[in-house]
C-alpha atoms as a PDB file:
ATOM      1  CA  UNK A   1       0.000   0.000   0.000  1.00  0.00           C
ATOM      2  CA  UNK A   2       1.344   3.673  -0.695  1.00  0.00           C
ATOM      3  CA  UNK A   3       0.325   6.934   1.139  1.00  0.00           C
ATOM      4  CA  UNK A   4      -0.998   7.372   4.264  1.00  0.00           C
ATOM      5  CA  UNK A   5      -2.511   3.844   4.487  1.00  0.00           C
ATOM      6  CA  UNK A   6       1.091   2.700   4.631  1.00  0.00           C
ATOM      7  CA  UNK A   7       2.065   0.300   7.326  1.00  0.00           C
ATOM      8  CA  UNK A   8       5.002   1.758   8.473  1.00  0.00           C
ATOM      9  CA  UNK A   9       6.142  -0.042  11.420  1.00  0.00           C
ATOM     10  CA  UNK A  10       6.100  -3.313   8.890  1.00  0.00           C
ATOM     11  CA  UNK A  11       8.289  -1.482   6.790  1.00  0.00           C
ATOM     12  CA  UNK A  12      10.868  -0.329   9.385  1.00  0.00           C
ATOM     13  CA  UNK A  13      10.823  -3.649  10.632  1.00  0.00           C
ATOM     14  CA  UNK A  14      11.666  -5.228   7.194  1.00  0.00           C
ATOM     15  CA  UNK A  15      14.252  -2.692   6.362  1.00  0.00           C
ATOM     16  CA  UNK A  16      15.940  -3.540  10.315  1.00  0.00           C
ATOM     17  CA  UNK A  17      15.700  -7.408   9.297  1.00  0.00           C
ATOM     18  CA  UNK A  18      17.532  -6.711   6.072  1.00  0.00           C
ATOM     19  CA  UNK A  19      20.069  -4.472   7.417  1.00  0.00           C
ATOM     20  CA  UNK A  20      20.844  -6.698  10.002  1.00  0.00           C
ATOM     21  CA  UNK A  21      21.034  -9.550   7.615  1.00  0.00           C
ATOM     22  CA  UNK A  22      23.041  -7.795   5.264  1.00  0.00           C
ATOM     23  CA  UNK A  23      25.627  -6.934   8.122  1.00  0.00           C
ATOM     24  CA  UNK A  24      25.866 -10.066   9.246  1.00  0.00           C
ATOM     25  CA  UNK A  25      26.733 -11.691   6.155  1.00  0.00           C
ATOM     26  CA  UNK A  26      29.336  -9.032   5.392  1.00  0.00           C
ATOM     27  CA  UNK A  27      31.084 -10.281   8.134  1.00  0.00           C
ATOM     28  CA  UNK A  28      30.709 -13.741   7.306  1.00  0.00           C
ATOM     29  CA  UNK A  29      32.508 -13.275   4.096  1.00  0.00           C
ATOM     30  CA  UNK A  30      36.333 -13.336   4.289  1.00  0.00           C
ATOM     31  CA  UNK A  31      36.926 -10.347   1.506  1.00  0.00           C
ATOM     32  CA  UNK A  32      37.657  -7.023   3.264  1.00  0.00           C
ATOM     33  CA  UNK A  33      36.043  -5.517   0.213  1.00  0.00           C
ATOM     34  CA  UNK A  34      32.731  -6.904   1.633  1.00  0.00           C
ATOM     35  CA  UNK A  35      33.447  -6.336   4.801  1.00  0.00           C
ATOM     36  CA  UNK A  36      33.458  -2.744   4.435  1.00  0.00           C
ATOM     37  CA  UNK A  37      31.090  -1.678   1.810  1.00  0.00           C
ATOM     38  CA  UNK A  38      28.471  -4.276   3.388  1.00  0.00           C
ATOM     39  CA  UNK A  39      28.946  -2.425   6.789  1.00  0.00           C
ATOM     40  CA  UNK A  40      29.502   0.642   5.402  1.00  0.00           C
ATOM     41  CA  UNK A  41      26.356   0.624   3.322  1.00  0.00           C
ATOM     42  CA  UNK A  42      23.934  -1.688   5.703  1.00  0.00           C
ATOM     43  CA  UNK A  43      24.861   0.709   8.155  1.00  0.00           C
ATOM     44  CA  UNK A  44      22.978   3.954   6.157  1.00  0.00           C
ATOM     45  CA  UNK A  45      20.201   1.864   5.835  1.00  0.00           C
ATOM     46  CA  UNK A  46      19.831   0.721   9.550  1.00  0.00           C
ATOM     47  CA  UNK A  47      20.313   4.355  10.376  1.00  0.00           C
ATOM     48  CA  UNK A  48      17.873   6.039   7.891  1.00  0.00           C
ATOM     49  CA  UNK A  49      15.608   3.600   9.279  1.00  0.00           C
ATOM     50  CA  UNK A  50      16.304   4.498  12.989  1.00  0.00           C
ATOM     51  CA  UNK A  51      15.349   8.509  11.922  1.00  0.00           C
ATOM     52  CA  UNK A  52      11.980   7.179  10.136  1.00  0.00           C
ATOM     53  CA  UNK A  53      11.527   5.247  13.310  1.00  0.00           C
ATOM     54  CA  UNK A  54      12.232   8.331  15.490  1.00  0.00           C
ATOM     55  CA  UNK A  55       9.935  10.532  12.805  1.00  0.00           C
ATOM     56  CA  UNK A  56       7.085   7.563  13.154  1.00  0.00           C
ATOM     57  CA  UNK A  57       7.458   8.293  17.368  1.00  0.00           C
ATOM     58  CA  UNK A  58       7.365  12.128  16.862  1.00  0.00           C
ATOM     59  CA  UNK A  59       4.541  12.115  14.707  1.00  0.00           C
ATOM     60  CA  UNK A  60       1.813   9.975  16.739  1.00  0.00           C
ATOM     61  CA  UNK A  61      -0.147  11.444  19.663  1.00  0.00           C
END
C-alpha cells in the first residue's frame, strides 16, 4: 500500500531485518572488500531507518 494507508512499522521492521542480515553476512565473508562496503552501506540503511523510526514516534499522539 502507498500513502498514508502505509504500514510503516512493517516497513521499518523489514528494512531492520535486512540491514541486520546484510551486516551479518558481510562479516561472514572473508573479503575485506565486503566487509566494508556491506557495513559501510547496511549501516545507512539501519540508520535512515532508525530517523523514520524516530519521525514515526514524533509524529503519533
Amino acid at each position: 500500500m502507498r500513502g498514508s494507508n502505509a504500514n510503516l512499522t512493517m516497513g521499518i521492521s523489514v528494512f531492520t531485518v535486512l540491514s541486520v542480515l546484510g551486516i551479518i553476512f558481510a562479516i561472514i565473508s572473508k573479503k575485506l572488500w565486503f566487509i566494508i562496503t556491506g557495513i559501510l552501506l547496511n549501516g545507512s540503511v539501519l540508520v535512515f531507518t532508525y530517523f523514520l523510526l524516530l519521525a514515526v514516534g514524533i509524529s503519533e499522539p
